[in-house]
PDB file of N, CA and C in Angstrom:
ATOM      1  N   UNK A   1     -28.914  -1.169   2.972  1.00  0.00           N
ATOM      2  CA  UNK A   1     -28.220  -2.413   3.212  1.00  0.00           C
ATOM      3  C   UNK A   1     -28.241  -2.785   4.685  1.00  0.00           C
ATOM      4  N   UNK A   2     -28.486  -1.603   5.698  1.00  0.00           N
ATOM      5  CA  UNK A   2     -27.901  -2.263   7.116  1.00  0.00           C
ATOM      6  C   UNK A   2     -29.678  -2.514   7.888  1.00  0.00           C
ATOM      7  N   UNK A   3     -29.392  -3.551   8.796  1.00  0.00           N
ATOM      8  CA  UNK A   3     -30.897  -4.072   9.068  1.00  0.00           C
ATOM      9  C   UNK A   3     -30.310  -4.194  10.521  1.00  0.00           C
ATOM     10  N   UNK A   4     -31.427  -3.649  10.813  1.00  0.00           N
ATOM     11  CA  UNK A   4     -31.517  -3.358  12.587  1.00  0.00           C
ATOM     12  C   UNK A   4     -31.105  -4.343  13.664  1.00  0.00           C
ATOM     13  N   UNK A   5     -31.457  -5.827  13.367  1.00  0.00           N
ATOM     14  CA  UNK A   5     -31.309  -7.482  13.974  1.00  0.00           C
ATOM     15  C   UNK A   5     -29.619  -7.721  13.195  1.00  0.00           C
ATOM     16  N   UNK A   6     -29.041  -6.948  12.127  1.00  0.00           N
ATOM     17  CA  UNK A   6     -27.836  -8.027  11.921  1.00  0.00           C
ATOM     18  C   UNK A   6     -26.994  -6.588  11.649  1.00  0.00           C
ATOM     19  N   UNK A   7     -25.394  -7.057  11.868  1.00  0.00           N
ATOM     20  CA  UNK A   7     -24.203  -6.127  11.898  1.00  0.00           C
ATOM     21  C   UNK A   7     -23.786  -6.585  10.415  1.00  0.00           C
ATOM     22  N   UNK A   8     -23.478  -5.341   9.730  1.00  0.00           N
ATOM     23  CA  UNK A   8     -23.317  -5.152   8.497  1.00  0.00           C
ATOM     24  C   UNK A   8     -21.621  -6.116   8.651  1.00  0.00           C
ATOM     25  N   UNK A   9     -21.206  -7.121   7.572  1.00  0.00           N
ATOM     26  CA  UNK A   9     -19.790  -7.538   7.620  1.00  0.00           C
ATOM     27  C   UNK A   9     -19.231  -6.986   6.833  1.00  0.00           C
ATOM     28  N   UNK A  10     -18.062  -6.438   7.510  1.00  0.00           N
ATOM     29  CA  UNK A  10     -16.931  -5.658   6.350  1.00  0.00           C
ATOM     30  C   UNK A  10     -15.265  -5.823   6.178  1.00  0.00           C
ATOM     31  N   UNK A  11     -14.610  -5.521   4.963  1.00  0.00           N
ATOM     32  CA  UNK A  11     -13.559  -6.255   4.758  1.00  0.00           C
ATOM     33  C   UNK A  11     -12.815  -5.345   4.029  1.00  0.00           C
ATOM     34  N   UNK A  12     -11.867  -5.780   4.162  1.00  0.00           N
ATOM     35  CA  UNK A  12     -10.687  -4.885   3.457  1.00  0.00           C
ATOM     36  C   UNK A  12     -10.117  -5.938   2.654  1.00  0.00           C
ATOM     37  N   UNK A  13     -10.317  -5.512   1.506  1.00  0.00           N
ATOM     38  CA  UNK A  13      -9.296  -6.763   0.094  1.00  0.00           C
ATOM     39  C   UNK A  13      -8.065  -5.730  -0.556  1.00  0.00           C
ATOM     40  N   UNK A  14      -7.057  -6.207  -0.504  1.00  0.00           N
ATOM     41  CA  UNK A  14      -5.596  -5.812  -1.265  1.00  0.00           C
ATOM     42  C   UNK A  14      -5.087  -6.679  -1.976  1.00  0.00           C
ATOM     43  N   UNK A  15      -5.056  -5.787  -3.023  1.00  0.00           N
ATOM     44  CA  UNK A  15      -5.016  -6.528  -4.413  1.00  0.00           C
ATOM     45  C   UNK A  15      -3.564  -5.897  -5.028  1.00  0.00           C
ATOM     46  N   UNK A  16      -2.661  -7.318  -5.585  1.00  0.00           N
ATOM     47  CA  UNK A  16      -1.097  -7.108  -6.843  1.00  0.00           C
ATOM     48  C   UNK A  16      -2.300  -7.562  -7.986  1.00  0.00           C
ATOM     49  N   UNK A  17      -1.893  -6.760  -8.618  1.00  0.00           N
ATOM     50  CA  UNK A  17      -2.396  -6.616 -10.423  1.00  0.00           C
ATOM     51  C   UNK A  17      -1.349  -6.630 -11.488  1.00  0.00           C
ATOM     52  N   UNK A  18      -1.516  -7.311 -12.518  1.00  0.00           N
ATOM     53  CA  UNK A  18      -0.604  -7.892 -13.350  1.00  0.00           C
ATOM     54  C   UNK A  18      -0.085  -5.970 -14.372  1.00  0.00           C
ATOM     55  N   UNK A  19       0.939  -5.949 -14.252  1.00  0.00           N
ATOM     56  CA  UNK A  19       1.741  -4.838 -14.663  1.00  0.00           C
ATOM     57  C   UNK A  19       0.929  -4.060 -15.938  1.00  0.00           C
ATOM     58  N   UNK A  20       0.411  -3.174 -15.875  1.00  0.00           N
ATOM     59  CA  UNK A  20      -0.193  -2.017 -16.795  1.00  0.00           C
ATOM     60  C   UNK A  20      -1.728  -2.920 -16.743  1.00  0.00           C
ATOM     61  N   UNK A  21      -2.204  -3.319 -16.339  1.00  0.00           N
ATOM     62  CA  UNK A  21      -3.738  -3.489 -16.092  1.00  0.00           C
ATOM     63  C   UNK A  21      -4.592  -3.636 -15.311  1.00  0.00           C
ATOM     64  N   UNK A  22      -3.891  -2.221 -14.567  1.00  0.00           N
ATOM     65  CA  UNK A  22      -4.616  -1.491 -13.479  1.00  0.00           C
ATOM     66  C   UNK A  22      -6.214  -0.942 -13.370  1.00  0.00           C
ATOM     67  N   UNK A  23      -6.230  -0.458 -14.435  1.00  0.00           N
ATOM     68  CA  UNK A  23      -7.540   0.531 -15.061  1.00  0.00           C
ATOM     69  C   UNK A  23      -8.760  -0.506 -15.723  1.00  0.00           C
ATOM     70  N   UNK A  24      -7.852  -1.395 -16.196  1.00  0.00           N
ATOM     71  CA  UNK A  24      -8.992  -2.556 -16.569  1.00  0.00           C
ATOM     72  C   UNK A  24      -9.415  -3.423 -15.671  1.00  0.00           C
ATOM     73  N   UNK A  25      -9.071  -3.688 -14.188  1.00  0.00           N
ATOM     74  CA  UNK A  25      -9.302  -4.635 -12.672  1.00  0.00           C
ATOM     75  C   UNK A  25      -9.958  -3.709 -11.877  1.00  0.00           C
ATOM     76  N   UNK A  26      -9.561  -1.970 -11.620  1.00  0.00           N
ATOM     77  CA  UNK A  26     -10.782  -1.108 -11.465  1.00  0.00           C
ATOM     78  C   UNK A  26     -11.697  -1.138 -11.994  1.00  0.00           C
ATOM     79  N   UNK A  27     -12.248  -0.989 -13.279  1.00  0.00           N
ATOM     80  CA  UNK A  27     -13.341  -0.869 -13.709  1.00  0.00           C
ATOM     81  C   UNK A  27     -13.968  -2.327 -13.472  1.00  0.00           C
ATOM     82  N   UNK A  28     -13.564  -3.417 -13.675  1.00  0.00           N
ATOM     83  CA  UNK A  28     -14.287  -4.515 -13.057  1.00  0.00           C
ATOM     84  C   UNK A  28     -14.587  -4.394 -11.973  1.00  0.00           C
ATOM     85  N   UNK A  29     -13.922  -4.213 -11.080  1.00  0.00           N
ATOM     86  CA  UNK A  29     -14.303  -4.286  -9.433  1.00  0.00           C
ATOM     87  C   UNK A  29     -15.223  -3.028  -9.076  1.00  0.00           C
ATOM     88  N   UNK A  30     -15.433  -1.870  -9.804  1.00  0.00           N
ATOM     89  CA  UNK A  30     -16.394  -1.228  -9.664  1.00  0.00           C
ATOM     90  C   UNK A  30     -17.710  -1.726  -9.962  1.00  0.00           C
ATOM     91  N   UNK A  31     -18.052  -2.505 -10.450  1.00  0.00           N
ATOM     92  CA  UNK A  31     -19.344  -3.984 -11.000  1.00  0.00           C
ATOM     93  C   UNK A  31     -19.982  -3.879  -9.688  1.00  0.00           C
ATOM     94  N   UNK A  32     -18.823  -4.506  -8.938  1.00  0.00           N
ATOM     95  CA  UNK A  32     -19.235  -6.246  -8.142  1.00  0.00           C
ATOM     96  C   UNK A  32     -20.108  -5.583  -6.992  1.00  0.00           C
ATOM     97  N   UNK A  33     -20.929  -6.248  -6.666  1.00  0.00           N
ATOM     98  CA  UNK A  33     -22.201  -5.734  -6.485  1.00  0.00           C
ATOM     99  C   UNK A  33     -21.311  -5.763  -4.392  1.00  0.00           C
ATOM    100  N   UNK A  34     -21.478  -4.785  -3.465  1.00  0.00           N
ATOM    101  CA  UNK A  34     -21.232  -4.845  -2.012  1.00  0.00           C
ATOM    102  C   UNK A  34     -19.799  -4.259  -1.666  1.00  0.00           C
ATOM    103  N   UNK A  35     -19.532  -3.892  -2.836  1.00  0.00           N
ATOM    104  CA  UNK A  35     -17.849  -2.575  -3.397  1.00  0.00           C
ATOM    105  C   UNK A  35     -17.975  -1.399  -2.871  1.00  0.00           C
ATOM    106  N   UNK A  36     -17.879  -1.187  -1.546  1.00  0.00           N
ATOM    107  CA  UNK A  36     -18.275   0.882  -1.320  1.00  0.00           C
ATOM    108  C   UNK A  36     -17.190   1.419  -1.346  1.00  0.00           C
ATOM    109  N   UNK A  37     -16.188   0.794  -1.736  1.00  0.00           N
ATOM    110  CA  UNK A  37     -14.788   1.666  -2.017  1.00  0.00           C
ATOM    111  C   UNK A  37     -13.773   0.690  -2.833  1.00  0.00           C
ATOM    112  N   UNK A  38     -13.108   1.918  -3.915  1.00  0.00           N
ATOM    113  CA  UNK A  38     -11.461   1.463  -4.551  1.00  0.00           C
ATOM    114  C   UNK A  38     -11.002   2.458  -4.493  1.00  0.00           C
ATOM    115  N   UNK A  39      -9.229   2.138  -4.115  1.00  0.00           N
ATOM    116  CA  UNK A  39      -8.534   3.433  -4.311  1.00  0.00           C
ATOM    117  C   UNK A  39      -7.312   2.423  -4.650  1.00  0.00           C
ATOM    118  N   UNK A  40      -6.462   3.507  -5.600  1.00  0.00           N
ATOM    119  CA  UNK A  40      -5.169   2.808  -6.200  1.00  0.00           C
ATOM    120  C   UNK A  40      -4.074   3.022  -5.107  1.00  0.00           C
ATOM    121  N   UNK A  41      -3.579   2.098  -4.395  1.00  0.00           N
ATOM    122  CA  UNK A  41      -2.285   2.846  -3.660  1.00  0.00           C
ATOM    123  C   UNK A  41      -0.970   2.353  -3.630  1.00  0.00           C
ATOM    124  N   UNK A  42       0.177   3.262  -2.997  1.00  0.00           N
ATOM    125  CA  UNK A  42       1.017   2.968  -3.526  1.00  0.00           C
ATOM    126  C   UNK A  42       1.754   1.583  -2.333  1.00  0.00           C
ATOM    127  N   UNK A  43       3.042   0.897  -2.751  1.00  0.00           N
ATOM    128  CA  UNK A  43       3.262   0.392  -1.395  1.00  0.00           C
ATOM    129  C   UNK A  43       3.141  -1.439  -2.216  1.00  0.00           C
ATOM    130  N   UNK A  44       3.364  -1.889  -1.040  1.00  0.00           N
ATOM    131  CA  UNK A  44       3.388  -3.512  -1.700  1.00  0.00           C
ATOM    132  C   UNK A  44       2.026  -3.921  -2.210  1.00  0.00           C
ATOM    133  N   UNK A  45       0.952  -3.258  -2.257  1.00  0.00           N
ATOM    134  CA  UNK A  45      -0.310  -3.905  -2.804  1.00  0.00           C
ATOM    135  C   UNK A  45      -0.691  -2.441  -4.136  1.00  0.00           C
ATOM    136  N   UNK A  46      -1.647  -2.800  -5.092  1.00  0.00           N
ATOM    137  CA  UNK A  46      -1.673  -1.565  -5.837  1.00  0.00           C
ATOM    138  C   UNK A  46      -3.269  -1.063  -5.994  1.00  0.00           C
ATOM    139  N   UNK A  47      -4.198  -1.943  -5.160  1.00  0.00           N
ATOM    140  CA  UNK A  47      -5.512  -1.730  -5.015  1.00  0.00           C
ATOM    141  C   UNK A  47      -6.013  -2.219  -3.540  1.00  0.00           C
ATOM    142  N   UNK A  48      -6.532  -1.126  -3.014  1.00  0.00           N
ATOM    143  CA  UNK A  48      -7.071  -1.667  -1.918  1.00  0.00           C
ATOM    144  C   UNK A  48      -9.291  -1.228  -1.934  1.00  0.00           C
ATOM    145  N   UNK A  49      -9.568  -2.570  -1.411  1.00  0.00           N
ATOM    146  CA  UNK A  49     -11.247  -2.511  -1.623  1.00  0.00           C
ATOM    147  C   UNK A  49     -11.896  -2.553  -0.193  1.00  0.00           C
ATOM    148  N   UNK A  50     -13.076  -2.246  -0.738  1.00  0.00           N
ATOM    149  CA  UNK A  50     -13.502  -2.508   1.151  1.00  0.00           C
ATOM    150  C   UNK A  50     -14.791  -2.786   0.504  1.00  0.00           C
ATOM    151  N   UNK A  51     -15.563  -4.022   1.584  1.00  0.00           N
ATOM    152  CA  UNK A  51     -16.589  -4.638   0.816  1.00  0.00           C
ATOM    153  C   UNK A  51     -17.546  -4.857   2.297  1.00  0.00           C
ATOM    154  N   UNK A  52     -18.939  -4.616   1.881  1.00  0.00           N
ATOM    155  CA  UNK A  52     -19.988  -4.473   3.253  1.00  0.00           C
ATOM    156  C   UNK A  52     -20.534  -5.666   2.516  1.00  0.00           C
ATOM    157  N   UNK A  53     -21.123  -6.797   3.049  1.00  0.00           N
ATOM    158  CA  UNK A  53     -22.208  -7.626   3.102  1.00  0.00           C
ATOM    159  C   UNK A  53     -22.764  -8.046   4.461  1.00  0.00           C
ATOM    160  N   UNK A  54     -24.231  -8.454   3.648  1.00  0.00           N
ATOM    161  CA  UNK A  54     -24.758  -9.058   4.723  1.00  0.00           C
ATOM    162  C   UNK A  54     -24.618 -10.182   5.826  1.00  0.00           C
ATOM    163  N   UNK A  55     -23.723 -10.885   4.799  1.00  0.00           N
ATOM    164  CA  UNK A  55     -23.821 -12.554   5.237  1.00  0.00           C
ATOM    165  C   UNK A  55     -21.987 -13.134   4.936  1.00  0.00           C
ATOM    166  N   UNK A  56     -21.534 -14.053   5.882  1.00  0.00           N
ATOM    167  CA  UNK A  56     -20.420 -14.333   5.599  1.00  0.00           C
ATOM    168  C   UNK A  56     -20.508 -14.887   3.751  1.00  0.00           C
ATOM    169  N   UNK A  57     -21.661 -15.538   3.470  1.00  0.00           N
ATOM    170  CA  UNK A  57     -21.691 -16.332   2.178  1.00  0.00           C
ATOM    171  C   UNK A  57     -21.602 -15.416   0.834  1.00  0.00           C
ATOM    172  N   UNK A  58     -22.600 -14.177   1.452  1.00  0.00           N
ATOM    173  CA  UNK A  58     -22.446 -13.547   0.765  1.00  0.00           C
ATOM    174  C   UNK A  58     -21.312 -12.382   0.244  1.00  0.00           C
ATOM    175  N   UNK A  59     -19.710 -12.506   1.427  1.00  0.00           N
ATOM    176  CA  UNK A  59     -18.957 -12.150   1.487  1.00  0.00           C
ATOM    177  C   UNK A  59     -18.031 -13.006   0.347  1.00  0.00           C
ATOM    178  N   UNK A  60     -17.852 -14.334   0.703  1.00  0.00           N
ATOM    179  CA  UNK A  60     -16.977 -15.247   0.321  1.00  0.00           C
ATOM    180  C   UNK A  60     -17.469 -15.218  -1.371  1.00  0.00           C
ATOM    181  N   UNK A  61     -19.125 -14.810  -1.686  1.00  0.00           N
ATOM    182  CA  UNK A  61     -19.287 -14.737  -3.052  1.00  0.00           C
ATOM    183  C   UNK A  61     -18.509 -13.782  -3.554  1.00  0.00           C
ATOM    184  N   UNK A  62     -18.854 -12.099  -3.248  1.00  0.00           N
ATOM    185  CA  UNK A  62     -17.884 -11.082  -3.624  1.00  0.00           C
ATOM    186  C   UNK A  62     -16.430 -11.508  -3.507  1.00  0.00           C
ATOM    187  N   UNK A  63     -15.616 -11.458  -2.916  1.00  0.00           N
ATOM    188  CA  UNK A  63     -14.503 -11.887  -3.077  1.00  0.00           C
ATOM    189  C   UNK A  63     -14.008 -13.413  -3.853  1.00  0.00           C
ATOM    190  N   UNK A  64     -14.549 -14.064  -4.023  1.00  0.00           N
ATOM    191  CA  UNK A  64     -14.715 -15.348  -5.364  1.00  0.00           C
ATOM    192  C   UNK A  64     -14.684 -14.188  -6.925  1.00  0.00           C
ATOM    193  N   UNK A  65     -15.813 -13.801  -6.428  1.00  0.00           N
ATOM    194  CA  UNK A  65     -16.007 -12.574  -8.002  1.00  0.00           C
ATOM    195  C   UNK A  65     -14.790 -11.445  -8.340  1.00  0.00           C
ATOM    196  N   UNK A  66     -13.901 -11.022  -7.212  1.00  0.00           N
ATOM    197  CA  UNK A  66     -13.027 -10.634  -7.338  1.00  0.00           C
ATOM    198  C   UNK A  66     -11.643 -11.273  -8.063  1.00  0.00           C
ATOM    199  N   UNK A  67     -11.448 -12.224  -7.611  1.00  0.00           N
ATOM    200  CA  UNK A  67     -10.660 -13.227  -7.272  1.00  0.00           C
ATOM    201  C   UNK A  67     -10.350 -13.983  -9.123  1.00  0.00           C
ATOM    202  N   UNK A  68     -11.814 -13.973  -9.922  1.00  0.00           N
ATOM    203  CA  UNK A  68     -11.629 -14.623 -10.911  1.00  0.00           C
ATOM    204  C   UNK A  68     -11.545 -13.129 -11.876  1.00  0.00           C
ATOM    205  N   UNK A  69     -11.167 -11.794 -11.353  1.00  0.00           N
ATOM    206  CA  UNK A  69     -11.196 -10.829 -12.573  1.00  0.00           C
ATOM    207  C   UNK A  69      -9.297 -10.939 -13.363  1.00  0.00           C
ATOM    208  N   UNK A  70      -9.390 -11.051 -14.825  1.00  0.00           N
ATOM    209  CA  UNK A  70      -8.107 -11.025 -15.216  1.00  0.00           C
ATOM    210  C   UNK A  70      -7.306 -10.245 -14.987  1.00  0.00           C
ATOM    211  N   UNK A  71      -6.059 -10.436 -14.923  1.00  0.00           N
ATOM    212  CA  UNK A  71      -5.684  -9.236 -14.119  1.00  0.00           C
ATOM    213  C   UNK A  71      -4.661  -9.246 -12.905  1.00  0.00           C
ATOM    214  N   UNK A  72      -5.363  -9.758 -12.013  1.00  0.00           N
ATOM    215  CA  UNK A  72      -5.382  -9.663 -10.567  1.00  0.00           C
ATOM    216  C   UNK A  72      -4.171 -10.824 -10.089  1.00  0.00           C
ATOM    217  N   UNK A  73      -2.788 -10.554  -9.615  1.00  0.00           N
ATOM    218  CA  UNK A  73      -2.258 -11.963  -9.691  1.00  0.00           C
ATOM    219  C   UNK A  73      -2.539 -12.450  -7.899  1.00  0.00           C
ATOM    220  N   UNK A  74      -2.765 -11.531  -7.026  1.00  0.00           N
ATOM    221  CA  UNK A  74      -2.650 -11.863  -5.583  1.00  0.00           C
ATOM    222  C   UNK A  74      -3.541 -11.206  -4.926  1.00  0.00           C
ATOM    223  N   UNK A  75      -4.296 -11.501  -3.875  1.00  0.00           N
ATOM    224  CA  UNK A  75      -5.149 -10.713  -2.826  1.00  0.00           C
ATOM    225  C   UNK A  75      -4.843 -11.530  -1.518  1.00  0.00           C
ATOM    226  N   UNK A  76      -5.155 -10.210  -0.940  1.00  0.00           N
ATOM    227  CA  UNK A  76      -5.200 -10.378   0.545  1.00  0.00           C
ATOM    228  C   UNK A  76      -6.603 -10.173   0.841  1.00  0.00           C
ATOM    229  N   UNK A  77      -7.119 -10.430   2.065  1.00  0.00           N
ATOM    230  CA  UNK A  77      -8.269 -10.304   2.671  1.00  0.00           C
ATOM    231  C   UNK A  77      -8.662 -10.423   4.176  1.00  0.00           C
ATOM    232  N   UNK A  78      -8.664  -8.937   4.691  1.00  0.00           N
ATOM    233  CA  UNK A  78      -8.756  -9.541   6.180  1.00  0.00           C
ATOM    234  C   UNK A  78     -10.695  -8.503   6.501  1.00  0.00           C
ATOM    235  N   UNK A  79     -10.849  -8.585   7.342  1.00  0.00           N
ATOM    236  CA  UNK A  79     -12.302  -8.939   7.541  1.00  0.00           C
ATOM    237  C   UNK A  79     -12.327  -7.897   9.261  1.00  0.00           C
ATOM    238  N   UNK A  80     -13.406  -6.953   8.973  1.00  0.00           N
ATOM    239  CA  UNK A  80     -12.992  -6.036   9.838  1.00  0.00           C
ATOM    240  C   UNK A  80     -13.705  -6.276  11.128  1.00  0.00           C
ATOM    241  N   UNK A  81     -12.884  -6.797  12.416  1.00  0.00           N
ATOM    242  CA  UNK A  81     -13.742  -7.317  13.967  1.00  0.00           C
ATOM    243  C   UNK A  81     -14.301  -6.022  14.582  1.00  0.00           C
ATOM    244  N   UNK A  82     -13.812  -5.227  14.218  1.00  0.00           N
ATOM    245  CA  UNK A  82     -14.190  -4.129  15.413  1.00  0.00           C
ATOM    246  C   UNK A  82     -13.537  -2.473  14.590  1.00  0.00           C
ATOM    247  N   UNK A  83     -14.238  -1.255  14.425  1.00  0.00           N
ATOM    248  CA  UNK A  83     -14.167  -0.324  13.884  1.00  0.00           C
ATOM    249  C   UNK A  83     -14.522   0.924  14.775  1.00  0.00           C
ATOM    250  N   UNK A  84     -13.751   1.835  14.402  1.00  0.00           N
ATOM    251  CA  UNK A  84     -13.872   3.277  15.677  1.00  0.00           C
ATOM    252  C   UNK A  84     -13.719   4.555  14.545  1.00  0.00           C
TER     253      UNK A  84
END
């Protein structure tokens, strides 16, 4: 995925999921194609994702694709400037 001329874009999505259909919004979001991580956690959000693309467009697609899985009543999305 990572190409020498462009910086890989990456994001952190936190996701509220509609009460007991947790396991069915994981297994969707394991699909979506630029997903290198889910973990269930605990705390005001109950899924947090982290998503690499190439292209802002191709960012705003993944998270659109997120966005319409049943399920899912709220996301956050912040977009990572700088990493250590």
């Amino acid at each position: 995925m990572s190409s020498p001329d462009k910086e890989i874009m990456k994001a952190y999505m936190l996701i509220n999921v509609a009460l007991g259909r947790t396991n069915e919004v994981l297994a969707k979001i394991k699909l979506i194609p630029s997903v290198t991580s889910v973990a269930v956690i605990t705390g005001e959000y109950d899924i947090i994702v982290r998503l690499e693309t190439l292209t802002m467009n191709e960012m705003y697609n993944r998270t659109q694709e997120i966005h319409l899985i049943d399920g899912i009543i709220e996301t956050t999305t912040s977009i990572i400037q700088k990493e250590f």
